[in-house]
C-alpha atoms as a PDB file:
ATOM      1  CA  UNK A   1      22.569 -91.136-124.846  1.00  0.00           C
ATOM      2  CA  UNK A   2      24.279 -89.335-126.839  1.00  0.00           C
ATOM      3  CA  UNK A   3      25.709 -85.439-127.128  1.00  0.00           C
ATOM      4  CA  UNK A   4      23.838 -84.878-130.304  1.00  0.00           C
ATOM      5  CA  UNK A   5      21.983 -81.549-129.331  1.00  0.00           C
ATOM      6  CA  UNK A   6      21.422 -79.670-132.955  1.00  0.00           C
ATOM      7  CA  UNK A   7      21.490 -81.002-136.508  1.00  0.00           C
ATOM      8  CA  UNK A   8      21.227 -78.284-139.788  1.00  0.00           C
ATOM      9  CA  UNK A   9      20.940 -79.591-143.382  1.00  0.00           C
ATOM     10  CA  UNK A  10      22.952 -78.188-146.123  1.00  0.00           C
ATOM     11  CA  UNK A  11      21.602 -78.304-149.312  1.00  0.00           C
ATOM     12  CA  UNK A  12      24.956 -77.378-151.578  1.00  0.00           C
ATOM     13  CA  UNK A  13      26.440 -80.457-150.717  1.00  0.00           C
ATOM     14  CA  UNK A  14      24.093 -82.778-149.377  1.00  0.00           C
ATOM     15  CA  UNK A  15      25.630 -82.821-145.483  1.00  0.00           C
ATOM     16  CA  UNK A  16      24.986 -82.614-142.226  1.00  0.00           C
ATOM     17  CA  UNK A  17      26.766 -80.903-139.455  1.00  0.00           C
ATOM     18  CA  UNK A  18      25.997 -82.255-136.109  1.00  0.00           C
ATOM     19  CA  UNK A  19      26.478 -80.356-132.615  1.00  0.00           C
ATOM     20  CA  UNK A  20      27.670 -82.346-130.080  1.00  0.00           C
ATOM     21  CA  UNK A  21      27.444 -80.384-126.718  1.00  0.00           C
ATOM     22  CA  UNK A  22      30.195 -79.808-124.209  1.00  0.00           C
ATOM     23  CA  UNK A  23      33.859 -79.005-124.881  1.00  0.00           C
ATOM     24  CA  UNK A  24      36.979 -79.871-122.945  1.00  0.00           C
ATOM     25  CA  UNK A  25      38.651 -76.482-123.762  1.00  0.00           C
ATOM     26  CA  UNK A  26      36.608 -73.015-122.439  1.00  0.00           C
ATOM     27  CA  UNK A  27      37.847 -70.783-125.503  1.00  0.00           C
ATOM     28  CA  UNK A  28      37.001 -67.328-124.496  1.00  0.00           C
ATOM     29  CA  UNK A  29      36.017 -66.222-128.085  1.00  0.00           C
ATOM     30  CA  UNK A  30      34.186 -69.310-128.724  1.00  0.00           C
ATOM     31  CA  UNK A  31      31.577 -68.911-131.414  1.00  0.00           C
ATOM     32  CA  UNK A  32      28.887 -70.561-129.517  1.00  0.00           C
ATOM     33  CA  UNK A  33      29.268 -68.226-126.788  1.00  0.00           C
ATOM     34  CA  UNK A  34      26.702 -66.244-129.071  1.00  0.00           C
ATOM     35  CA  UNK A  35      24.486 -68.917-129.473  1.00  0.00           C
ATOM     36  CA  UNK A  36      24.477 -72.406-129.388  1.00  0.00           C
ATOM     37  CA  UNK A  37      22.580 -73.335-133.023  1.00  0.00           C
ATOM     38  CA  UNK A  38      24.292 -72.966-136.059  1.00  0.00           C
ATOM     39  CA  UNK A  39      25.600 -68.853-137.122  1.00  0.00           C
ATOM     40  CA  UNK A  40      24.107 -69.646-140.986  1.00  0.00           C
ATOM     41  CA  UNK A  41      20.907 -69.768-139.474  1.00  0.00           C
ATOM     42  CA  UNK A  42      19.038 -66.216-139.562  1.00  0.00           C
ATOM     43  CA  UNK A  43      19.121 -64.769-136.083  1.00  0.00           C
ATOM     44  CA  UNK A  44      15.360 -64.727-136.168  1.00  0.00           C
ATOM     45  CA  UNK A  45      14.786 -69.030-136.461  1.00  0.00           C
ATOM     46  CA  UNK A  46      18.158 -68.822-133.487  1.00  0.00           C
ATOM     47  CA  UNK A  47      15.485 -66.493-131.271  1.00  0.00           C
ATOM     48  CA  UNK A  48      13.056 -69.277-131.892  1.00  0.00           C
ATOM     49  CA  UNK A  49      15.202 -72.392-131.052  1.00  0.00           C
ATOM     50  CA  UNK A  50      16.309 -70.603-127.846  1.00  0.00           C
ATOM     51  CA  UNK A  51      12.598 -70.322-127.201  1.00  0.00           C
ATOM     52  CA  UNK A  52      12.286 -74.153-127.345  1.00  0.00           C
ATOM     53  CA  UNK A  53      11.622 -75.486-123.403  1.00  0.00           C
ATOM     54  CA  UNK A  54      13.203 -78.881-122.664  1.00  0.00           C
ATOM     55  CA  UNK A  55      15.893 -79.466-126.050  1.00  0.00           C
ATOM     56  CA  UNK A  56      18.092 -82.893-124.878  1.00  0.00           C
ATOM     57  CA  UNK A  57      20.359 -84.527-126.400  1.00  0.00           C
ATOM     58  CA  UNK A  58      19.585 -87.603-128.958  1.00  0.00           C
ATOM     59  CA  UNK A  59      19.809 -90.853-128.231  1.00  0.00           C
ATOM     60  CA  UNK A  60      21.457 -93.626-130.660  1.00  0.00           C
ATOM     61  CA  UNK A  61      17.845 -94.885-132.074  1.00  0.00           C
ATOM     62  CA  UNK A  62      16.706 -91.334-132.620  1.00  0.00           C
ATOM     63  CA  UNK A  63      19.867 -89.860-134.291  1.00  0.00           C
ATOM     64  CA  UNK A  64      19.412 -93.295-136.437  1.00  0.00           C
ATOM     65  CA  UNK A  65      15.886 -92.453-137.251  1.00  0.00           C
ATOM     66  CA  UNK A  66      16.395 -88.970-137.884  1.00  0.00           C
ATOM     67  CA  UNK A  67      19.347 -89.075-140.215  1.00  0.00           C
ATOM     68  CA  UNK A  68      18.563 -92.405-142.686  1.00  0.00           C
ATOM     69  CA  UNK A  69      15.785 -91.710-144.338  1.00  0.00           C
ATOM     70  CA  UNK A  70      17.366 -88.037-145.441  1.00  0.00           C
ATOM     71  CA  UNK A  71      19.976 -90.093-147.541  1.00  0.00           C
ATOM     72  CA  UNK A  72      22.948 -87.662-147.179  1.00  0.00           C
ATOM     73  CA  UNK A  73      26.337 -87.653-148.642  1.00  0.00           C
ATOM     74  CA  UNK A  74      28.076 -86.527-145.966  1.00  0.00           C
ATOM     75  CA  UNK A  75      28.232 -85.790-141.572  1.00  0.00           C
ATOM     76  CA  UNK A  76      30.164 -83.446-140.170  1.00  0.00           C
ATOM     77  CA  UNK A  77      31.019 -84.070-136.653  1.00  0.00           C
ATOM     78  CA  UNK A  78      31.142 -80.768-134.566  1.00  0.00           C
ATOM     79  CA  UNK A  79      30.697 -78.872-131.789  1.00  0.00           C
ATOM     80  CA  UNK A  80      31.218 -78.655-129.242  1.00  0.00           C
ATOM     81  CA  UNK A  81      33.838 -81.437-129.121  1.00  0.00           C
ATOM     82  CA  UNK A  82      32.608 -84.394-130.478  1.00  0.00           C
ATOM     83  CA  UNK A  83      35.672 -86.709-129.271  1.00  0.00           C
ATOM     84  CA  UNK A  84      34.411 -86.252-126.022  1.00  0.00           C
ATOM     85  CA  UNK A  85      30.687 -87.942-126.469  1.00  0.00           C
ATOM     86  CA  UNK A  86      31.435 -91.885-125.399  1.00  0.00           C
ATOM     87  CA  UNK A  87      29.816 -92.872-128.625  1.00  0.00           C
ATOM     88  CA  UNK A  88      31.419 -90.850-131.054  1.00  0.00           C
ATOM     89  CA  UNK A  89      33.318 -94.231-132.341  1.00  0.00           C
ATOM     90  CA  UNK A  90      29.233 -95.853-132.325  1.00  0.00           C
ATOM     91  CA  UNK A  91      28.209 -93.325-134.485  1.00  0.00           C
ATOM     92  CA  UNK A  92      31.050 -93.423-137.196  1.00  0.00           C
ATOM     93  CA  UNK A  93      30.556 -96.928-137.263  1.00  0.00           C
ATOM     94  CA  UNK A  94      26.688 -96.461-138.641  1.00  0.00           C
ATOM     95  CA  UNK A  95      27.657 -93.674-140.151  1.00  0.00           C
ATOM     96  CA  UNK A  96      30.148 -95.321-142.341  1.00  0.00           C
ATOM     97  CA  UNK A  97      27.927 -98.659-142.653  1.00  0.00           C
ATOM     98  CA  UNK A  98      25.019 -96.758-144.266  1.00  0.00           C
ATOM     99  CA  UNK A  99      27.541 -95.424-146.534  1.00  0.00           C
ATOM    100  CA  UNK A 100      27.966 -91.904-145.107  1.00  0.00           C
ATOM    101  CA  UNK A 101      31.389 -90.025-145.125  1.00  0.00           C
ATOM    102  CA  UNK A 102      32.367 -88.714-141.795  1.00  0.00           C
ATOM    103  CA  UNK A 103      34.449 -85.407-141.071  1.00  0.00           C
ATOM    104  CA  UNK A 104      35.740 -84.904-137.659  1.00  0.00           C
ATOM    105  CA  UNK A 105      36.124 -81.749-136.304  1.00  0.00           C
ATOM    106  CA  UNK A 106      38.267 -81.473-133.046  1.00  0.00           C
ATOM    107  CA  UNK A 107      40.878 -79.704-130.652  1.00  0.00           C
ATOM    108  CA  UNK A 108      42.626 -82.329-130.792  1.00  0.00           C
ATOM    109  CA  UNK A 109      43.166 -82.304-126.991  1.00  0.00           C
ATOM    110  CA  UNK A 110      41.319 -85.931-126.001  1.00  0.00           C
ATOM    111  CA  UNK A 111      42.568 -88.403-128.954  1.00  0.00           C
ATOM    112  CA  UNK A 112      45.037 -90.899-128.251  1.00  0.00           C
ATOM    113  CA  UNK A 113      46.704 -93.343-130.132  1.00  0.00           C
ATOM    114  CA  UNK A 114      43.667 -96.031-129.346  1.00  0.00           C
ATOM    115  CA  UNK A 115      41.488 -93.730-129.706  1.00  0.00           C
ATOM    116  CA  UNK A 116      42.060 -92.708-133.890  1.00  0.00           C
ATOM    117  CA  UNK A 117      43.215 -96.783-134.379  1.00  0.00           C
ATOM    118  CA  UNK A 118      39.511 -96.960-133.226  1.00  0.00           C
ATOM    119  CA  UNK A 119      38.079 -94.508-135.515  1.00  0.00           C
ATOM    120  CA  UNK A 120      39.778 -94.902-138.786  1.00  0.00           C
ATOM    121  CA  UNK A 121      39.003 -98.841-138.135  1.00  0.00           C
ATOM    122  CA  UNK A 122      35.868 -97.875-137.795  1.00  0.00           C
ATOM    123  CA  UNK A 123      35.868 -95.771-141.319  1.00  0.00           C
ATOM    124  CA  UNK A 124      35.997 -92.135-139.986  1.00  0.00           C
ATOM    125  CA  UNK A 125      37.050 -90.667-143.587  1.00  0.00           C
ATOM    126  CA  UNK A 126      38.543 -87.443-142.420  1.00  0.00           C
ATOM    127  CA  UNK A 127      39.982 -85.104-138.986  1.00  0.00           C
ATOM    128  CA  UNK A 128      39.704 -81.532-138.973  1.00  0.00           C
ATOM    129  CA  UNK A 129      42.092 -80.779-136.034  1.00  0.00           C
ATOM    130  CA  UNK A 130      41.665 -76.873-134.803  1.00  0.00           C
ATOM    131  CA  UNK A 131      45.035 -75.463-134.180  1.00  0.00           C
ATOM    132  CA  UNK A 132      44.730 -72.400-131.506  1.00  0.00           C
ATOM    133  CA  UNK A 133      48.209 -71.516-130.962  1.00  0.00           C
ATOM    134  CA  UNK A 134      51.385 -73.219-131.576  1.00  0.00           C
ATOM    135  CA  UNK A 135      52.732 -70.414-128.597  1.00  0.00           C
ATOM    136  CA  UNK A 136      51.430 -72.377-125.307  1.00  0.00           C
ATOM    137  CA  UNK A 137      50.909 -68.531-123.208  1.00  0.00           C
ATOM    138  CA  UNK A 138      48.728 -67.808-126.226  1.00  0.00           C
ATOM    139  CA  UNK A 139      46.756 -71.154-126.624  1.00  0.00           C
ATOM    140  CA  UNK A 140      46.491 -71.196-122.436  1.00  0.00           C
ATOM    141  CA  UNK A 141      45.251 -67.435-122.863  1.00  0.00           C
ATOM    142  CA  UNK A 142      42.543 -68.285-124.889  1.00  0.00           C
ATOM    143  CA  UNK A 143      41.624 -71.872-124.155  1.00  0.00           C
ATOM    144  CA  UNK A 144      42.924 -72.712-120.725  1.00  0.00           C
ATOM    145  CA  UNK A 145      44.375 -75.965-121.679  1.00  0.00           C
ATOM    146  CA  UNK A 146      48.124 -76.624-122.754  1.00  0.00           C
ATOM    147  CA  UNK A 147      48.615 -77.171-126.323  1.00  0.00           C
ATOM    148  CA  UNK A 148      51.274 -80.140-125.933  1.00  0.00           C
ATOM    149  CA  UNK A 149      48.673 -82.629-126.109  1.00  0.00           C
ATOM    150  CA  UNK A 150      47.123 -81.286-129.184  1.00  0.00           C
ATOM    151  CA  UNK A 151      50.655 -80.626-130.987  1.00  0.00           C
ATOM    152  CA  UNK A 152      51.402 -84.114-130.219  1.00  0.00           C
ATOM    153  CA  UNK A 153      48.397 -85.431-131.405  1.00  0.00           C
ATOM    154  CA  UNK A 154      48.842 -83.681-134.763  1.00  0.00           C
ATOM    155  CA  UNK A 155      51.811 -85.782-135.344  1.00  0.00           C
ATOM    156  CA  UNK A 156      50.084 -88.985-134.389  1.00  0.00           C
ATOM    157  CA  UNK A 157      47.288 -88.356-137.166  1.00  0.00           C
ATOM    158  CA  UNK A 158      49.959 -87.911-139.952  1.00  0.00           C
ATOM    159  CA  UNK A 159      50.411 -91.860-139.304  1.00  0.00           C
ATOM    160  CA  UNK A 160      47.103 -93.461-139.716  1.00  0.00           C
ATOM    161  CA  UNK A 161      45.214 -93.822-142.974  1.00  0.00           C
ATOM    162  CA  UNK A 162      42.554 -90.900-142.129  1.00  0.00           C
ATOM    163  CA  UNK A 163      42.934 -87.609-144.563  1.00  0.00           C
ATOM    164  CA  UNK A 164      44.075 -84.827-142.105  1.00  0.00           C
ATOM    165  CA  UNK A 165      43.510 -80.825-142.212  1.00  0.00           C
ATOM    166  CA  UNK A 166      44.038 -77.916-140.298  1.00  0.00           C
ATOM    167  CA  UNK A 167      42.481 -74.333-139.470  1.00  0.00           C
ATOM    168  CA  UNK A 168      42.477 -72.029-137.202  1.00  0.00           C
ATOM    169  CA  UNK A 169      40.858 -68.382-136.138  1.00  0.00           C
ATOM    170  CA  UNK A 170      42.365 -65.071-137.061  1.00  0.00           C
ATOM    171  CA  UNK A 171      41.829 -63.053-133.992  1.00  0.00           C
ATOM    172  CA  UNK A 172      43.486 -59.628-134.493  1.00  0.00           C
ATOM    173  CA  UNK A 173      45.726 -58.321-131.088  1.00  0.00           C
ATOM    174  CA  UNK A 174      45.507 -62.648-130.226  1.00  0.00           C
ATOM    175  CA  UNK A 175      46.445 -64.464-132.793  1.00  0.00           C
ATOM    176  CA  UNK A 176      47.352 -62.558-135.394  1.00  0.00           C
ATOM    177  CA  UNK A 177      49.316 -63.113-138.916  1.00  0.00           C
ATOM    178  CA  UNK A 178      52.870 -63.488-136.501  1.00  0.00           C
ATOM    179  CA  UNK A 179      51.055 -66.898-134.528  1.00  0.00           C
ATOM    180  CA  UNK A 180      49.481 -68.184-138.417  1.00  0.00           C
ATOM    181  CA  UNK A 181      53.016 -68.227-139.647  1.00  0.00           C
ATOM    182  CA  UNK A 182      54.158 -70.085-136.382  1.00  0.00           C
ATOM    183  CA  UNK A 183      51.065 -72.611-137.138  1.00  0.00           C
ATOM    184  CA  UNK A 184      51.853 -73.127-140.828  1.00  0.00           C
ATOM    185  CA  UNK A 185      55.333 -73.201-140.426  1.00  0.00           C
ATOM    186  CA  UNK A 186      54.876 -76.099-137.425  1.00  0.00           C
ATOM    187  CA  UNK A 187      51.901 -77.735-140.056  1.00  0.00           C
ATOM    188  CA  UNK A 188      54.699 -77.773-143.144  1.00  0.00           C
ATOM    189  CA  UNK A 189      57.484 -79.276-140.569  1.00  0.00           C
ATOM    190  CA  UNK A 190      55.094 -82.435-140.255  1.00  0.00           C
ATOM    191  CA  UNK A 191      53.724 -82.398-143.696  1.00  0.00           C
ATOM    192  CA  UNK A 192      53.612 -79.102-146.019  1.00  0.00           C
ATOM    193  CA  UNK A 193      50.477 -80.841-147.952  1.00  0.00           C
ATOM    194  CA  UNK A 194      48.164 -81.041-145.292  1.00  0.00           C
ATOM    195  CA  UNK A 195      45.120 -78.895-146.172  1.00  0.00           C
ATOM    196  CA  UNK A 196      44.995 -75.840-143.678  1.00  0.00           C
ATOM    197  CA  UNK A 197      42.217 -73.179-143.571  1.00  0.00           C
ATOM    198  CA  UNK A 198      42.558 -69.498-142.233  1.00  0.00           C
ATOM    199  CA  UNK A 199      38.591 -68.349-140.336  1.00  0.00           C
ATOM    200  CA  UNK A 200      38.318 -64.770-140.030  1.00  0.00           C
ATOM    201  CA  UNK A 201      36.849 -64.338-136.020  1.00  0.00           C
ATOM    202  CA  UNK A 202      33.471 -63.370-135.302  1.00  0.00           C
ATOM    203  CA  UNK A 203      33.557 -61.349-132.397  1.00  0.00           C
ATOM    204  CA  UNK A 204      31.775 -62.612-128.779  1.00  0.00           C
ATOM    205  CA  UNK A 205      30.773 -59.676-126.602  1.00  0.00           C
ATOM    206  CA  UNK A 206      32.909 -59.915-123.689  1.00  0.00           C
ATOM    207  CA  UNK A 207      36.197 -60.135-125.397  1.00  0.00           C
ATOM    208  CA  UNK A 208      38.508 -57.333-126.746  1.00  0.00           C
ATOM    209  CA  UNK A 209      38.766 -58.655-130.108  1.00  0.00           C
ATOM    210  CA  UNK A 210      37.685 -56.910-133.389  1.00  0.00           C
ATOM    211  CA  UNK A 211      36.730 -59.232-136.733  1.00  0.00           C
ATOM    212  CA  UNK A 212      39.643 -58.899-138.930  1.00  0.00           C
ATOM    213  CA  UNK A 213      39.195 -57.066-142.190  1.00  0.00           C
ATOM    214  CA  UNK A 214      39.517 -59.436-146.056  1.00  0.00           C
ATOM    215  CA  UNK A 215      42.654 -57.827-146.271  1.00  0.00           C
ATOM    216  CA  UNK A 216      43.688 -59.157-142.729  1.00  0.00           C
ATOM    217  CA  UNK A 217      42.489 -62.917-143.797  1.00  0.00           C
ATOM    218  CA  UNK A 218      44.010 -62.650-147.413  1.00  0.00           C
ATOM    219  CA  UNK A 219      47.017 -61.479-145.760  1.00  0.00           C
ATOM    220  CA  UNK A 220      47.531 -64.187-143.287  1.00  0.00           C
ATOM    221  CA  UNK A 221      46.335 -66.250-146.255  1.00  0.00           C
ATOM    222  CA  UNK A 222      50.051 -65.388-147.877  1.00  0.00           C
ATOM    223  CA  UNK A 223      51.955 -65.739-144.937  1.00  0.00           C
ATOM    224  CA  UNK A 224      50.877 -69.722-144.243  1.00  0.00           C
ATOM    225  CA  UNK A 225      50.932 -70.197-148.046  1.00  0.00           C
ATOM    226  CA  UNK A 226      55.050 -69.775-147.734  1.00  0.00           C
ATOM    227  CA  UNK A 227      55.228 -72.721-145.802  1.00  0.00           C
ATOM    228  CA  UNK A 228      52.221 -74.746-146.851  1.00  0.00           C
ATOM    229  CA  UNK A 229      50.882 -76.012-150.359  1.00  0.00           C
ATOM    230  CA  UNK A 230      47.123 -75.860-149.625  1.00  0.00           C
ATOM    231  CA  UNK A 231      46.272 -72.776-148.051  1.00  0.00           C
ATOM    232  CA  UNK A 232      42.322 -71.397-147.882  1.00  0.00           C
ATOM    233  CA  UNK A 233      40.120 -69.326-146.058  1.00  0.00           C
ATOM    234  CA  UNK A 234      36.698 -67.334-144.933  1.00  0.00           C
ATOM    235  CA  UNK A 235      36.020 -64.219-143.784  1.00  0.00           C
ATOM    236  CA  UNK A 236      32.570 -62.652-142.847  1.00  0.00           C
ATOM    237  CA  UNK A 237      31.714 -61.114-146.505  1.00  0.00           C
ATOM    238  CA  UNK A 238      31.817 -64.666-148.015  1.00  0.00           C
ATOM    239  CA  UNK A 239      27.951 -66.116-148.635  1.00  0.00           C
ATOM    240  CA  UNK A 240      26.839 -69.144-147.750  1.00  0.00           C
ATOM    241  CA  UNK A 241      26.333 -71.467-150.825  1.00  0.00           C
ATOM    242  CA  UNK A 242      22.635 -72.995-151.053  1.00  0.00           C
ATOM    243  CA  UNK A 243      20.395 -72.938-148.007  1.00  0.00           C
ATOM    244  CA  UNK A 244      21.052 -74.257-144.861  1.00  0.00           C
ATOM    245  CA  UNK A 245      17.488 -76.254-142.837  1.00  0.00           C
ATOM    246  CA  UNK A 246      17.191 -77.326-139.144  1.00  0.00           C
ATOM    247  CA  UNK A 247      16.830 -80.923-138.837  1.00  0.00           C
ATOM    248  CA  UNK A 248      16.931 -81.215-134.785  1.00  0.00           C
ATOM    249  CA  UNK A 249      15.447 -79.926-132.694  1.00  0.00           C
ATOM    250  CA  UNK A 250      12.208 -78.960-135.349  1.00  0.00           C
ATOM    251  CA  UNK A 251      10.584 -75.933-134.374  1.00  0.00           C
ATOM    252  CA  UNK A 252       7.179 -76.268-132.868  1.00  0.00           C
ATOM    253  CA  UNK A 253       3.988 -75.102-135.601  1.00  0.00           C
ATOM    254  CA  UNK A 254       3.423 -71.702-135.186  1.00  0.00           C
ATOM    255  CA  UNK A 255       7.050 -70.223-134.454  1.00  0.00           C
END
């Protein structure tokens, strides 16, 4: 079985994102701490799913039979964590031999030398590590784990053959424009052309943290684009391009 717990279609590019469920980290702003199906969806079809009695996770036959016949371009691997699902190596591996390109999104915290000799053998195309904090009070503030583990795995990606990118959250009074320049600046000091993307946070009741303003993003935008070459970002004004379409779990007839 796997962790597969929510699929969503997008139609711009022809992708998936998957949702693998659980996480190794407990962020305290985490997004899915407002609900666990996709944000593009409207909040009206995220009343319905939560409606849905009995959701599980796939297993490998049913994510198979769900996701071939749809003939997409592209997965993206999410969460969640997916690193943490024991067949996350299974399912790049018929990903990659139906001719799918894979994107790996991750904390970075659980892979280990074996473990990305594994997947890029296996023909993961690309890893998306999320960068907290480079400051370890701020990253064990907000995530409860160390980030040593995830700094060092950084460096151990820059050595395989799989193309590597960055983000990470602007949370204003957390992790402000100070801790992005700390983050590009340790991105640049491994490689200065790695991709990195700035997300504007969306705020989880609970927490004391506002959504920053464009300006905010743009700004911290600047800041990581004196150390890095590849610098990009989104903030909540930006609209989603094309439509975005549940593919698991489907909705019952009549919700």
């Amino acid at each position: 079985m796997t962790r597969i717990y929510h699929i969503v279609y997008f139609t711009y590019d022809n992708s998936l994102y998957m949702f693998f469920r659980g996480c190794n980290f407990n962020c305290v702003g985490c997004i899915l701490k407002l609900s666990a199906w996709d944000c593009h969806l409207t909040a009206d079809i995220r009343s319905q799913l939560d409606s849905l009695i009995g959701v599980r996770t796939l297993n490998f036959k049913e994510m198979q039979k769900i996701i071939e016949p749809l003939g997409v371009d592209r997965v993206v691997l999410g969460g969640g964590e997916p690193t943490i699902d024991a067949e996350i190596v299974d399912v790049v591996r018929w990903l990659n031999s139906i001719g799918v390109k894979t994107i790996l999104l991750t904390n970075g915290y659980a892979l280990s030398e074996d473990r990305v000799r594994e997947l890029e053998a296996n023909g993961l195309n690309e890893i998306c590590v999320s960068i907290k904090a480079v400051s370890d009070i701020i990253h064990v503030r907000y995530t409860g784990k160390s980030n040593e583990k995830v700094l060092k795995n950084f460096k151990l990606l820059t050595k395989c053959g799989i193309r590597l990118r960055a983000e990470s959250v602007l949370i204003p009074g957390l992790i402000e424009a100070a801790e992005i320049k700390n983050i590009a600046r340790f991105i640049a000091s491994v490689d200065s052309s790695i991709p990195y993307r700035i997300d504007g946070y969306t705020p989880v009741p609970g927490t004391p943290w506002r959504q920053p303003s464009k300006e905010e993003v743009f700004g911290a935008v600047k800041v990581a684009g004196e150390y890095l070459e590849n610098v990009s970002c989104i903030y909540s004004e930006m609209e989603l391009k094309g439509n975005v379409h549940i593919v698991y779990p489907l909705l019952h007839k009549g919700h």
